[in-house]
N, C-alpha and C. Protein backbone atom coordinates (compact mmCIF):
# COMPACT_ATOMS: atom_id res chain seq x y z
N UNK A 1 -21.59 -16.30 -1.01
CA UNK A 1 -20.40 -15.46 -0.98
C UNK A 1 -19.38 -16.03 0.00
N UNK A 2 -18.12 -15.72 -0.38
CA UNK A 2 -17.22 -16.46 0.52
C UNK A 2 -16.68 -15.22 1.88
N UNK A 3 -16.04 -15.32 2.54
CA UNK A 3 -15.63 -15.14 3.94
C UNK A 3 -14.98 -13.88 3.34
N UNK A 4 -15.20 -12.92 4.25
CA UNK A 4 -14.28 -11.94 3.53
C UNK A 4 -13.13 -11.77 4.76
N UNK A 5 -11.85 -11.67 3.96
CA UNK A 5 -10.73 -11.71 4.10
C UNK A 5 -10.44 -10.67 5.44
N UNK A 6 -9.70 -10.69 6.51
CA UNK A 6 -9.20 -10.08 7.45
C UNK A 6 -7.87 -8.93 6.97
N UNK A 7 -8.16 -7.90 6.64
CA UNK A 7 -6.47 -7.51 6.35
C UNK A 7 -5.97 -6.50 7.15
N UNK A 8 -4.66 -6.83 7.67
CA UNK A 8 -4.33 -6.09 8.88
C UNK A 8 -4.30 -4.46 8.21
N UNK A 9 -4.39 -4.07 8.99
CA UNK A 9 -4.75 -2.36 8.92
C UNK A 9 -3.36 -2.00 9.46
N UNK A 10 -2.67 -1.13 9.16
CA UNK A 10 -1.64 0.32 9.43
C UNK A 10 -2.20 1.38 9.62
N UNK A 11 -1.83 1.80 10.38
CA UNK A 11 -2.23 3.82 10.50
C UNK A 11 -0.99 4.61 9.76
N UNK A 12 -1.17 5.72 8.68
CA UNK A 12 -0.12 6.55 7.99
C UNK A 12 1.03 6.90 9.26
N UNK A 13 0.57 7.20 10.21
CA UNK A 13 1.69 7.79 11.65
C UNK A 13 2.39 6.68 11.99
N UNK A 14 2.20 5.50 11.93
CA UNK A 14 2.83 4.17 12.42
C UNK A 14 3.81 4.30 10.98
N UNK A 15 3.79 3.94 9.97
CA UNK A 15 4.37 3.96 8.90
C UNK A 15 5.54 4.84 8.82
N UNK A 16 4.54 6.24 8.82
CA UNK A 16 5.80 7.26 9.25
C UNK A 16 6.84 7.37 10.23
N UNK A 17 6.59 6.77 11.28
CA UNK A 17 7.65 6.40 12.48
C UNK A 17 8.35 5.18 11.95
N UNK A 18 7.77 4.47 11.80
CA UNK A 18 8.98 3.18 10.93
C UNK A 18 10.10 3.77 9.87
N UNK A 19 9.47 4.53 8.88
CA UNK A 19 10.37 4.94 8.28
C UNK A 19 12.06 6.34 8.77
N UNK A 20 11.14 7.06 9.43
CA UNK A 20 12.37 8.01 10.14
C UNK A 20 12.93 6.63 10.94
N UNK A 21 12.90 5.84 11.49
CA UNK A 21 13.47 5.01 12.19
C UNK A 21 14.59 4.14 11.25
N UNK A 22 14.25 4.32 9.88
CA UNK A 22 15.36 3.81 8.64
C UNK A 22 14.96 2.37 8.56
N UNK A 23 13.88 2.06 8.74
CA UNK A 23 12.68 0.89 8.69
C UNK A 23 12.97 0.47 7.26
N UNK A 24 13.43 -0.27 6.26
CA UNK A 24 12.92 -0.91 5.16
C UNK A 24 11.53 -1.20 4.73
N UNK A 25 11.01 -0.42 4.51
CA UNK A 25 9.29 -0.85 4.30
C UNK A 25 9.44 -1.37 2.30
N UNK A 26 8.25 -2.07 2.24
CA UNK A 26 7.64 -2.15 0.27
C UNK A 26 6.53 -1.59 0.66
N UNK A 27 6.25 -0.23 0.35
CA UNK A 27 5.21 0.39 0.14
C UNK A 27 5.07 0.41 -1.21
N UNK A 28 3.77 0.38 -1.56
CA UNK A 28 2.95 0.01 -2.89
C UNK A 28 1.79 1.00 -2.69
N UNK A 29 2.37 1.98 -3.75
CA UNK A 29 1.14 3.35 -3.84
C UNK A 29 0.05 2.47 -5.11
N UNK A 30 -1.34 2.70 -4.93
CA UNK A 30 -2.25 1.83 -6.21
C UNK A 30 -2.61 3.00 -6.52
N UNK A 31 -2.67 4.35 -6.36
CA UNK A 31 -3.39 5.80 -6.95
C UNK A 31 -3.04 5.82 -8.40
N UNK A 32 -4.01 6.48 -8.96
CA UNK A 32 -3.58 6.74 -10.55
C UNK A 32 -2.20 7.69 -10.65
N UNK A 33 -1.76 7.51 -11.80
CA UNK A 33 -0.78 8.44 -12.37
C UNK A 33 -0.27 10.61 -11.87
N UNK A 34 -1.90 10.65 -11.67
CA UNK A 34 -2.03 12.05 -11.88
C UNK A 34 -1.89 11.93 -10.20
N UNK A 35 -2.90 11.36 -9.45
CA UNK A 35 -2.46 11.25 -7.91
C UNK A 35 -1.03 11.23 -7.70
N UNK A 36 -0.69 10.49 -7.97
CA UNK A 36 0.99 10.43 -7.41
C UNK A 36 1.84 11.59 -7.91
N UNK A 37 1.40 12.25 -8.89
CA UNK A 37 2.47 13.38 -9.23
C UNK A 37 2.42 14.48 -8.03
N UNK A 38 1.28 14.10 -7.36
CA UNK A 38 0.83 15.30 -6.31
C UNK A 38 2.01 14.41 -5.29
N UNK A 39 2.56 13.97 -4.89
CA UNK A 39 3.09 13.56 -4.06
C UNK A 39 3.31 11.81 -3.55
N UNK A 40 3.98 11.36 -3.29
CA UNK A 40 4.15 9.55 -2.79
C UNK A 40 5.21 9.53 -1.70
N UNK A 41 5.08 8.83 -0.66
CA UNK A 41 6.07 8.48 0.58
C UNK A 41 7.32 8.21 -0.10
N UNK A 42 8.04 8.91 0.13
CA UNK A 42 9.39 8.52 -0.38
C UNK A 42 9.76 6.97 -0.31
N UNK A 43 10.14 6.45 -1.49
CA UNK A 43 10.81 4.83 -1.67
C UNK A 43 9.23 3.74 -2.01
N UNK A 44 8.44 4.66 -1.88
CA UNK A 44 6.78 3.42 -2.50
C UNK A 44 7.26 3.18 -3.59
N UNK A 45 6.45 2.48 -4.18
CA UNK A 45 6.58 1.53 -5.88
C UNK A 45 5.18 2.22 -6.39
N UNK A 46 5.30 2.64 -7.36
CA UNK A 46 3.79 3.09 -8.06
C UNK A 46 3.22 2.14 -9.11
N UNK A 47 1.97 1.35 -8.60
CA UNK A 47 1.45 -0.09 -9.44
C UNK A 47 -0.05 0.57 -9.58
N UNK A 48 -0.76 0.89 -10.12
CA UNK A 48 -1.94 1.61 -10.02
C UNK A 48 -2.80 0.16 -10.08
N UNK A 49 -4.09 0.52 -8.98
CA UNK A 49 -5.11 -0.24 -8.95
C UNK A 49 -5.39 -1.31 -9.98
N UNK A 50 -5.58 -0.98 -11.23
CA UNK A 50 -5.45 -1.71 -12.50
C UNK A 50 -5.02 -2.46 -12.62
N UNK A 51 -3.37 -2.25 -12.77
CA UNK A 51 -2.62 -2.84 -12.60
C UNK A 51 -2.15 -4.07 -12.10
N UNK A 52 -2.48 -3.89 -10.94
CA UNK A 52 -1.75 -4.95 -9.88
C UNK A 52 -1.56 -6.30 -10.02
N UNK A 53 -2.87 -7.09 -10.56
CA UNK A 53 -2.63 -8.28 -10.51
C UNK A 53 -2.16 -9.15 -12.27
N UNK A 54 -1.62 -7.38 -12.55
CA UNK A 54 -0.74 -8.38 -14.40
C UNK A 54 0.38 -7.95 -13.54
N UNK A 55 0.68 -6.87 -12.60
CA UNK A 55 1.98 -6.89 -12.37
C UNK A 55 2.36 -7.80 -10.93
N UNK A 56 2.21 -8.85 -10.57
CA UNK A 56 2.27 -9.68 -9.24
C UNK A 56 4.01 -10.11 -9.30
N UNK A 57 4.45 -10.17 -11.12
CA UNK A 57 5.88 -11.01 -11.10
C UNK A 57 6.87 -9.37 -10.37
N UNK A 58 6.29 -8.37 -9.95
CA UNK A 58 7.37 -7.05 -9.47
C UNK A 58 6.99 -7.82 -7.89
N UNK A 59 6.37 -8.64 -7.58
CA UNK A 59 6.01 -8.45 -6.34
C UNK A 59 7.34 -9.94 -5.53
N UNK A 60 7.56 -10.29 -4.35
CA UNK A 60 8.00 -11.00 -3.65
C UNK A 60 7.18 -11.69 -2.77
N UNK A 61 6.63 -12.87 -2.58
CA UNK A 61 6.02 -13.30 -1.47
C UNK A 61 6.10 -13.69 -0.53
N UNK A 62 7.89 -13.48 0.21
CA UNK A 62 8.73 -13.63 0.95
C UNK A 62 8.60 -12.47 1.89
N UNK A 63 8.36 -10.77 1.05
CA UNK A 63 8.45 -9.90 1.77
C UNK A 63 6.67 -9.24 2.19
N UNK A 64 6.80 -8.64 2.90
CA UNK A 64 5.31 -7.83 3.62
C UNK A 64 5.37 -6.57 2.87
N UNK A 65 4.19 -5.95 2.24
CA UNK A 65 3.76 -4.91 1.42
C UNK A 65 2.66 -4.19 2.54
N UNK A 66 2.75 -3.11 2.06
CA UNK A 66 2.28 -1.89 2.61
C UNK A 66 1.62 -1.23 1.24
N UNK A 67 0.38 -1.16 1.22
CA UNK A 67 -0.91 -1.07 0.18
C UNK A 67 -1.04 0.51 0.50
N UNK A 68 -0.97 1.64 -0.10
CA UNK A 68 -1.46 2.81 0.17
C UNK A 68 -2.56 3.47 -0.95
N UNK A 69 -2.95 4.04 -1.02
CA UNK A 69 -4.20 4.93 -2.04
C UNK A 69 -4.37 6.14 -1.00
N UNK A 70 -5.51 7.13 -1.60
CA UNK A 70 -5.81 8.51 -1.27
C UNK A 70 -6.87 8.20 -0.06
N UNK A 71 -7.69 7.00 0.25
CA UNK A 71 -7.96 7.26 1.58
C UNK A 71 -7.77 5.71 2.07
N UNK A 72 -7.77 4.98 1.49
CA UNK A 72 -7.54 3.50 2.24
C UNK A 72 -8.36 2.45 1.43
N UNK A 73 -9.62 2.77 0.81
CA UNK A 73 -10.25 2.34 0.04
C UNK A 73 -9.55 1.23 -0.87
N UNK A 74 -8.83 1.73 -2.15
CA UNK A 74 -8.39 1.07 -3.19
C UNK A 74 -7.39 0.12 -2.74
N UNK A 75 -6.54 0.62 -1.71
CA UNK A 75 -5.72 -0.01 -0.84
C UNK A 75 -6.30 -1.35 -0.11
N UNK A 76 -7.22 -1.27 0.10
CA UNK A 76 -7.99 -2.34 0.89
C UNK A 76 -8.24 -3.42 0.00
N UNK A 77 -8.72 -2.98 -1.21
CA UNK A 77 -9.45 -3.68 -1.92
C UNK A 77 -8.06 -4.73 -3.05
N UNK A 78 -6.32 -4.05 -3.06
CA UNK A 78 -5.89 -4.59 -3.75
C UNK A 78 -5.58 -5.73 -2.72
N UNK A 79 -4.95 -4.90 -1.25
CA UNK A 79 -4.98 -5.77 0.11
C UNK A 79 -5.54 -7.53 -0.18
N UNK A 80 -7.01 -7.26 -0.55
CA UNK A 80 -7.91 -8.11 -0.37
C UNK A 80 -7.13 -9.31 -1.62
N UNK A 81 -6.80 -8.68 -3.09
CA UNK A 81 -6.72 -9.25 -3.71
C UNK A 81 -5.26 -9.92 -3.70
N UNK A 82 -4.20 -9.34 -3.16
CA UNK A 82 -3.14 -10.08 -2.92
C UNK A 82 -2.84 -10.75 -1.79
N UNK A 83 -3.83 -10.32 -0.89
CA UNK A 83 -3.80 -11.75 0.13
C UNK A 83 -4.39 -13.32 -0.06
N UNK A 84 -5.47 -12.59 -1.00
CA UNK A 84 -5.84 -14.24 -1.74
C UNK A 84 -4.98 -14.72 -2.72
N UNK A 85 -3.92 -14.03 -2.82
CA UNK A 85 -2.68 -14.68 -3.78
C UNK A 85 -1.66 -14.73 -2.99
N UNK A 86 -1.79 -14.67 -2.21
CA UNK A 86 -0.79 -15.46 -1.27
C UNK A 86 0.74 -14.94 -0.62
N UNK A 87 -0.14 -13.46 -0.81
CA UNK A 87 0.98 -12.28 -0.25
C UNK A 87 0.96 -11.83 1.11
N UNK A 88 1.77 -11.51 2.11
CA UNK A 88 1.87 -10.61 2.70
C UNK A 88 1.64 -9.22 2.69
N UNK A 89 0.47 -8.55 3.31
CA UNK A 89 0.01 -7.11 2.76
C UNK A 89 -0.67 -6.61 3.87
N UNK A 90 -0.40 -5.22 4.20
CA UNK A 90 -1.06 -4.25 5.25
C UNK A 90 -1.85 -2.95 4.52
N UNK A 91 -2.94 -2.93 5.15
CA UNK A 91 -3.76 -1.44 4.38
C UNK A 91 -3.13 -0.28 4.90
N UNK A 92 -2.31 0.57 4.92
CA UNK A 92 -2.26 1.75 5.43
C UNK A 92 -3.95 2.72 5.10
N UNK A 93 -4.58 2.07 6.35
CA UNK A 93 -5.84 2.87 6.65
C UNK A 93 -6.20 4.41 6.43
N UNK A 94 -6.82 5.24 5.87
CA UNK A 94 -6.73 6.70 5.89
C UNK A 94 -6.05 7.27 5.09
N UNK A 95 -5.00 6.46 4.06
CA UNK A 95 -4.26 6.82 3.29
C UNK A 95 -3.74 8.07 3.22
N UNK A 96 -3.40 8.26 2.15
CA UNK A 96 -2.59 9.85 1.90
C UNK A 96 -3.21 10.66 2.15
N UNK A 97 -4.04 10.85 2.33
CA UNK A 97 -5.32 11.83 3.07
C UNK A 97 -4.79 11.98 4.18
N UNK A 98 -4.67 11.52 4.92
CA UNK A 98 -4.02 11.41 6.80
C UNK A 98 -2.43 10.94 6.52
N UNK A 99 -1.65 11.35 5.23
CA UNK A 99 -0.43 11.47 5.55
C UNK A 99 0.01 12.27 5.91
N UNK A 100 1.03 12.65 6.88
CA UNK A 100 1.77 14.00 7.45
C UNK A 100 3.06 14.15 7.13
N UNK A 101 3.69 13.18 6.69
CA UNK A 101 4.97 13.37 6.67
C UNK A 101 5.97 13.56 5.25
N UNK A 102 7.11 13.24 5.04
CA UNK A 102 7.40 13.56 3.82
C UNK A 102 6.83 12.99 2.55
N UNK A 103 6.86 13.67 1.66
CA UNK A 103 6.19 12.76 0.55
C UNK A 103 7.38 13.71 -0.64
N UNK A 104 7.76 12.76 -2.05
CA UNK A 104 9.04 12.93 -2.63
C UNK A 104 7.60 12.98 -4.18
């Protein structure tokens, strides 16, 4: 088995202070369809888990992504997969579970 990948971790409260701060974030919600109707951080992109790696041409590899899901899990795991493609990507750890702040 090969080395498993380091991926920097975010906390939802760090995120949330970036953003009231008028922070430009690419947040990338991976939750299914029905998850996100319950709520998403205002300005995320909704790419569901599945998804992600037919949709890589929505992505930039210039800019840093912010990976979210319902606890950090799925997030981690796309994390994993677009850092071995050669992205810039942070797990927001604890996910929407431990979000507090607005969600649109």
């Amino acid at each position: 088995m090969g080395t498993k990948l380091k991926i920097e971790e975010v906390k939802p409260f760090e995120i949330a202070r970036r953003l009231k701060n008028d922070e430009k974030l690419n947040i990338i919600d991976v939750r299914e369809g029905n998850e996100v109707e319950t709520g998403k951080i205002p300005g995320a992109k909704h790419i569901p888990l599945g998804e992600i790696l037919t949709r890589l041409d929505e992505l930039d590899k210039e800019k840093e992504y912010v990976m979210v899901c319902r606890s950090g899990n799925r997030s981690g795991l796309a994390s994993e997969w677009l850092t071995e493609k050669g992205f810039k990507v942070k797990n927001m750890v604890g996910g929407m579970s431990n979000w507090e702040s607005d969600i649109e």
